[in-house]
N, C-alpha and C. Protein backbone atom coordinates (compact mmCIF):
# COMPACT_ATOMS: atom_id res chain seq x y z
N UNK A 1 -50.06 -69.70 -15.70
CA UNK A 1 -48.75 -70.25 -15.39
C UNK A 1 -48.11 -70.73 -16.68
N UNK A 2 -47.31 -70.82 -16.75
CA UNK A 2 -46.04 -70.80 -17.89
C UNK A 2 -45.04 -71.25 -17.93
N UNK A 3 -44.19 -72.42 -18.45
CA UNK A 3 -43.09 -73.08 -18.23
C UNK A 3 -41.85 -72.39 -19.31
N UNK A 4 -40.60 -72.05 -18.52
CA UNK A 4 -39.68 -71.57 -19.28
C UNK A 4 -38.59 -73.11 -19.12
N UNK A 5 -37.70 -73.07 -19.97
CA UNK A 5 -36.84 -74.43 -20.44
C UNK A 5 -35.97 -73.61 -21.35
N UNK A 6 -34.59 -73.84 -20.05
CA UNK A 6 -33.30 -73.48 -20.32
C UNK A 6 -32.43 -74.91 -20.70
N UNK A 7 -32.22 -74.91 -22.19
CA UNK A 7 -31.47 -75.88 -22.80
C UNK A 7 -30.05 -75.87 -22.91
N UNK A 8 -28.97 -76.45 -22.39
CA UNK A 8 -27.54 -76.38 -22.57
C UNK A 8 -26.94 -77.16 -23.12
N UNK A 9 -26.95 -76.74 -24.80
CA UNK A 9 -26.22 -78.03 -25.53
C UNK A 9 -24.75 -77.71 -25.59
N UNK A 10 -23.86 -78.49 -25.29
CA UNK A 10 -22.49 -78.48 -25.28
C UNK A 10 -21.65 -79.79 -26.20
N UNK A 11 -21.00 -79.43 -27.14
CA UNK A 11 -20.12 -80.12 -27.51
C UNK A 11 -18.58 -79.47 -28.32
N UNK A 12 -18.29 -79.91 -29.27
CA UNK A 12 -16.55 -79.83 -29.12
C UNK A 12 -16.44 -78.91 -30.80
N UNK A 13 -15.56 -77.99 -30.83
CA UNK A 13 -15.32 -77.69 -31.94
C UNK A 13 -16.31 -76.86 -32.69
N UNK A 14 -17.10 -76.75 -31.86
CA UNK A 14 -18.58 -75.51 -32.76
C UNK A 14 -19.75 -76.51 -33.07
N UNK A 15 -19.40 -77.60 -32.48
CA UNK A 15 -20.40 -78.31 -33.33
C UNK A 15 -22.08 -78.08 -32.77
N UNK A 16 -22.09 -77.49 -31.02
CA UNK A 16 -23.23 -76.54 -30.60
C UNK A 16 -23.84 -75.46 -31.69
N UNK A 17 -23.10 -74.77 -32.00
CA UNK A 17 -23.25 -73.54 -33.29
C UNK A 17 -23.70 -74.00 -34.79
N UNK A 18 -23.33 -75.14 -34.85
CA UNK A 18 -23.80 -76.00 -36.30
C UNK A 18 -25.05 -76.96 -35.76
N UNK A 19 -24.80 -77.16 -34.29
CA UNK A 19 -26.26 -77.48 -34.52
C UNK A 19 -27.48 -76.85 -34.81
N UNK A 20 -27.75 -75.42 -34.23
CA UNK A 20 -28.39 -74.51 -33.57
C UNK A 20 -28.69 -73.80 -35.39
N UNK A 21 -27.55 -74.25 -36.09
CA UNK A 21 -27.49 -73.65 -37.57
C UNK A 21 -28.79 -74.34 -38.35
N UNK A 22 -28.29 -75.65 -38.16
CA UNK A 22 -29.15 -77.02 -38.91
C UNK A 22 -30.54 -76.49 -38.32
N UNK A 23 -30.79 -76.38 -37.05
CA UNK A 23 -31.93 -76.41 -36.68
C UNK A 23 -32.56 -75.71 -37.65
N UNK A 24 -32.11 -74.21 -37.47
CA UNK A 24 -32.78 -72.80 -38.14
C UNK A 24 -33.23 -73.44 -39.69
N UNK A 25 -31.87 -73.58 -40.36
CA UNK A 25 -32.32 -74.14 -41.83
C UNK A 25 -32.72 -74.78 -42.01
N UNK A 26 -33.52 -76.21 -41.65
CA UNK A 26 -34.34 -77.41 -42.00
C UNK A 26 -35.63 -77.08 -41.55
N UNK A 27 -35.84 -75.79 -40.97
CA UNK A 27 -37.30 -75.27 -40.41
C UNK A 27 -37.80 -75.95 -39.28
N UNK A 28 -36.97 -76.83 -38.44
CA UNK A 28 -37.53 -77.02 -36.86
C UNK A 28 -37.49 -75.88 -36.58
N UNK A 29 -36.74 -75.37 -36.25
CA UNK A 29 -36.99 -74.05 -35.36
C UNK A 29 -38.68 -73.05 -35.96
N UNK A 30 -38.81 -73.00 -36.93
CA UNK A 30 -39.98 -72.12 -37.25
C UNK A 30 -41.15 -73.12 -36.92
N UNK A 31 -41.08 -74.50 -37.06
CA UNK A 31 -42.44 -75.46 -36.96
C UNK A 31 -42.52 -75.54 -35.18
N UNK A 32 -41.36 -75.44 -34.24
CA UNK A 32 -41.67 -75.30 -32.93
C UNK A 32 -42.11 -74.03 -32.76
N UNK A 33 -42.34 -73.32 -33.42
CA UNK A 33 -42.80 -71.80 -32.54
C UNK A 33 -44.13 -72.12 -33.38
N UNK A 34 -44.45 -72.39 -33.83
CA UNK A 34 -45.74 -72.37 -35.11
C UNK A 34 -46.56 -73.61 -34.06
N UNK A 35 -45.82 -74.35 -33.33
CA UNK A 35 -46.91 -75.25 -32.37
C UNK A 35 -47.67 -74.84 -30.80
N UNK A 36 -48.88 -75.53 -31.15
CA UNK A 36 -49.99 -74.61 -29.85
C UNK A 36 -49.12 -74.62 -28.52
N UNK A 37 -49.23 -73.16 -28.33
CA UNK A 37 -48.57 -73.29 -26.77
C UNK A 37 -47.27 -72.71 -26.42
N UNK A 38 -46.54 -72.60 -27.38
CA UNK A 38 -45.21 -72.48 -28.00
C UNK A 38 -45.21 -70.35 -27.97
N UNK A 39 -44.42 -70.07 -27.02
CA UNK A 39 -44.25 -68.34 -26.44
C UNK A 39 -42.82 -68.22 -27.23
N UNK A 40 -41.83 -69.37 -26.57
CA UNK A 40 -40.91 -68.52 -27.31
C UNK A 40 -39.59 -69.74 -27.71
N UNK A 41 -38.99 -69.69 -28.22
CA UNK A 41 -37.81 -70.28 -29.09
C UNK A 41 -36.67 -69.60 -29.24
N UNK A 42 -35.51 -69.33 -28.67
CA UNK A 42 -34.43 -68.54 -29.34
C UNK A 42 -33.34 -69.27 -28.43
N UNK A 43 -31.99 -69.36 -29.38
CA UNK A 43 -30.83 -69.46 -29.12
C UNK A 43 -29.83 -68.16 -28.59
N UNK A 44 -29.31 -68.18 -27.46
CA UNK A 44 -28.11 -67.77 -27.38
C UNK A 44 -26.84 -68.43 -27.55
N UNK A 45 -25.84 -67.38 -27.49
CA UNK A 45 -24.11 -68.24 -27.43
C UNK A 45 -23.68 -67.25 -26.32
N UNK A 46 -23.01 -67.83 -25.10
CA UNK A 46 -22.78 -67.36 -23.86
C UNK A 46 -21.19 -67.30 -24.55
N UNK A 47 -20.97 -65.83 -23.98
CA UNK A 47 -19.60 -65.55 -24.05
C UNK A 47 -18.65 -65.92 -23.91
N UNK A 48 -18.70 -66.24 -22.70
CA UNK A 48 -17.67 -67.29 -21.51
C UNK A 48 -17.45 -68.55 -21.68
N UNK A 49 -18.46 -69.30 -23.04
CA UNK A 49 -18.33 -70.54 -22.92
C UNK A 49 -18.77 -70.97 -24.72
N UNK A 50 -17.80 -70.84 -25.69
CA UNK A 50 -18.06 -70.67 -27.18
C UNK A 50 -18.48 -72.06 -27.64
N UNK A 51 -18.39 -72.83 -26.69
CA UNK A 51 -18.90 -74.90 -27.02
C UNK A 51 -19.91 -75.18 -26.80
N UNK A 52 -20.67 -73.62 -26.34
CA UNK A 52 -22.29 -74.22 -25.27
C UNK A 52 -22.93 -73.12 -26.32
N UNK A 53 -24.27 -73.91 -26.55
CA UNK A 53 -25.08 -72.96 -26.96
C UNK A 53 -26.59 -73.24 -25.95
N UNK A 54 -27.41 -72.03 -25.70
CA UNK A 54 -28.78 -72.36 -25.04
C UNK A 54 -29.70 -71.84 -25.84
N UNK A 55 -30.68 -72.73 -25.45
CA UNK A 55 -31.81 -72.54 -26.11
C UNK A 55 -32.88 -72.34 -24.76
N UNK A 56 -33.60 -71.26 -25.21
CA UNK A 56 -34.65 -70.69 -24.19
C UNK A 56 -35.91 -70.82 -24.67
N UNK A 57 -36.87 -71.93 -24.35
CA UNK A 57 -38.21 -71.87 -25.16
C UNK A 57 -38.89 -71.54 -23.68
N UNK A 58 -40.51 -71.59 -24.19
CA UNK A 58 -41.54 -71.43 -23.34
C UNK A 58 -42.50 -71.36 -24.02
N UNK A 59 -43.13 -72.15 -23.03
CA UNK A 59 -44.51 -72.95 -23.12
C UNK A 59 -45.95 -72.38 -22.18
N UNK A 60 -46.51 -71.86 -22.88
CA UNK A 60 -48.08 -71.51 -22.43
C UNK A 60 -48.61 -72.74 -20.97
N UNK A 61 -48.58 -74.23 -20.99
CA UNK A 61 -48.52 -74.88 -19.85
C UNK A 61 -47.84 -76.36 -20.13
N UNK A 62 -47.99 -77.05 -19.37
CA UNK A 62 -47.20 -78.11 -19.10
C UNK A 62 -47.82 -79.37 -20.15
N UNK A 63 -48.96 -78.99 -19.89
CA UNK A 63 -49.63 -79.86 -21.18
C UNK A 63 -49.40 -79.37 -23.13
N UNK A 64 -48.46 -78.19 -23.11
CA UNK A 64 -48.25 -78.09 -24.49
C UNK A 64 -46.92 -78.11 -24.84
N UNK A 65 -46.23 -78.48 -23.44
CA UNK A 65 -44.74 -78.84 -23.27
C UNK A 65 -45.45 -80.73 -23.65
N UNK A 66 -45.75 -81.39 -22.93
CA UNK A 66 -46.00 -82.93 -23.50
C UNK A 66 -46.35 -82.74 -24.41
N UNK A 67 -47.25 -81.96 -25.56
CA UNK A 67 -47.58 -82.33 -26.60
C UNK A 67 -46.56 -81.89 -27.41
N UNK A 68 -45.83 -81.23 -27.49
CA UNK A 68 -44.59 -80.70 -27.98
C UNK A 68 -43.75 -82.04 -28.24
N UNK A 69 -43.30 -82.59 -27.03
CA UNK A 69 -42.15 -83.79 -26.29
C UNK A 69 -42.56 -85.10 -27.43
N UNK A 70 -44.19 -84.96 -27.54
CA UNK A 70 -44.51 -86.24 -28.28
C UNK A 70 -44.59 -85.96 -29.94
N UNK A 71 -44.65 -84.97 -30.20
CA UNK A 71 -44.38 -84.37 -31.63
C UNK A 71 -43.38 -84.90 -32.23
N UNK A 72 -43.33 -85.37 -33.90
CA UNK A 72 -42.37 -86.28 -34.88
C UNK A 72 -40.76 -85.33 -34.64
N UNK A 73 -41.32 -83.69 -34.46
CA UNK A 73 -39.63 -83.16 -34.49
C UNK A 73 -38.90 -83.35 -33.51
N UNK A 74 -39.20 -84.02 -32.35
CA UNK A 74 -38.72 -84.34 -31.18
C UNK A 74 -37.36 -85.86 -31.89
N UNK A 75 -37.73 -86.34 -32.46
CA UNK A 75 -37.17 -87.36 -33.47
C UNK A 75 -35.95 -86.89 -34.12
N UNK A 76 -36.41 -85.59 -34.98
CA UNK A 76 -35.50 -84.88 -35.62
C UNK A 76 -34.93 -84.20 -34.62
N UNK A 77 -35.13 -83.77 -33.46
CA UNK A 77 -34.11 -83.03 -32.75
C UNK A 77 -32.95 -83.90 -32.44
N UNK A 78 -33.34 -85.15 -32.13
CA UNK A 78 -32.28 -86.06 -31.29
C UNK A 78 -31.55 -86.47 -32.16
N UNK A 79 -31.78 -86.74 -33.63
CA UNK A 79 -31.27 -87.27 -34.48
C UNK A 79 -29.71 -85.81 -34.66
N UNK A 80 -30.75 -85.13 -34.53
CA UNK A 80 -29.22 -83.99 -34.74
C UNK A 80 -28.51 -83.59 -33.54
N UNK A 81 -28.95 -83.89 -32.55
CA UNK A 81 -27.89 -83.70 -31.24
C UNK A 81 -27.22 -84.82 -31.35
N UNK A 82 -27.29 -86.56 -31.94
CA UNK A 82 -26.50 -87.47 -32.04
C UNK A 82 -25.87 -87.12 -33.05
N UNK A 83 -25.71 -86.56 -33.82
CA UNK A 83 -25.20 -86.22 -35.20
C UNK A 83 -24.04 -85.45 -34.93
N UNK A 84 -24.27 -84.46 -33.62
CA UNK A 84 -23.61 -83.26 -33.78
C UNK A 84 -22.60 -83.43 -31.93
N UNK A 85 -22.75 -84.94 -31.16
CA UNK A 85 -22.40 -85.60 -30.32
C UNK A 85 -22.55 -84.45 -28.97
N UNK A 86 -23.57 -84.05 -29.17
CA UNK A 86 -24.21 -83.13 -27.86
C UNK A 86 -24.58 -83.37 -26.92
N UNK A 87 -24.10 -82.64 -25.49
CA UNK A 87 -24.61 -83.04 -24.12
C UNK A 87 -25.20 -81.83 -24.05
N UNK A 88 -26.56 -82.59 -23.17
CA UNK A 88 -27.33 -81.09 -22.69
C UNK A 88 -27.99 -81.22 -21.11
N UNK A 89 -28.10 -80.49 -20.80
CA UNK A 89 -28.65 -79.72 -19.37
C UNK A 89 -29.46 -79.15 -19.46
N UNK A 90 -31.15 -79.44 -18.58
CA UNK A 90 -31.65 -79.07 -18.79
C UNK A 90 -32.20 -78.26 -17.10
N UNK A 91 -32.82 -77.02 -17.55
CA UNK A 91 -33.56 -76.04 -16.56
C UNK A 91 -34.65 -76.32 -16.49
N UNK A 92 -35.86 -75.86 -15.72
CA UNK A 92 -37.30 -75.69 -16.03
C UNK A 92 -37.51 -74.66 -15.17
N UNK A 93 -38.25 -74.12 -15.23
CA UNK A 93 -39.07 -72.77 -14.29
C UNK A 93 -40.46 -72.63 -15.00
N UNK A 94 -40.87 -72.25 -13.24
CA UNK A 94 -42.71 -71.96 -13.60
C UNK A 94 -42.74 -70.43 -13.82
N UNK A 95 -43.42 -70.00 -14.53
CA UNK A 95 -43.75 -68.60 -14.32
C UNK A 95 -45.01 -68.23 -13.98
N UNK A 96 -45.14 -67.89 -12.86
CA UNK A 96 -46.68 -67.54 -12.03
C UNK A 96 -47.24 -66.28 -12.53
N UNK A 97 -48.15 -65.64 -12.66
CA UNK A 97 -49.27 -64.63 -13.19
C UNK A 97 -49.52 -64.29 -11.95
N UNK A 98 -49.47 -62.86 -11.19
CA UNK A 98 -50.19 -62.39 -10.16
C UNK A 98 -51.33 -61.76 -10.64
């Protein structure tokens, strides 16, 4: 089983797109995929909506989603969604193995 986490950061002026930028270049984005558990990481930009950006990770199980949550970049994430005055929405889904 497998947890997917649909992220909807929204704010004003691109500042979704400069976040999603910062991320890439300060190397969160490569140190979250580089952590145990960690399937997948990637940003889209939805057509229909140029202020929202999502982020689609997934997690091997629920226990490497908490160890993730308690990780120092969890710090640095928030610090740059306050930075960048972001609202987000969040998804979760299980993904079952037959």
């Amino acid at each position: 089983m497998s947890l997917i986490i649909n992220i909807y950061y929204t704010g004003e002026n691109g500042s979704a797109k400069k976040f999603a930028e910062e991320m890439v270049l300060n190397g969160i984005v490569d140190r979250v995929r580089a952590e145990k558990g960690n399937l997948r990481y990637n940003y889209f930009f939805p057509m229909n909506d140029p202020e929202t950006v999502l982020l689609i990770d997934k997690w091997e199980s629920e226990e490497a989603l908490v160890e993730h949550h308690k990780s120092p970049m969890m710090k640095e994430i928030a610090e740059l969604r306050e930075k960048y005055h972001l609202h987000m929405r969040v998804e979760k889904f299980v993904e079952k193995k037959n």
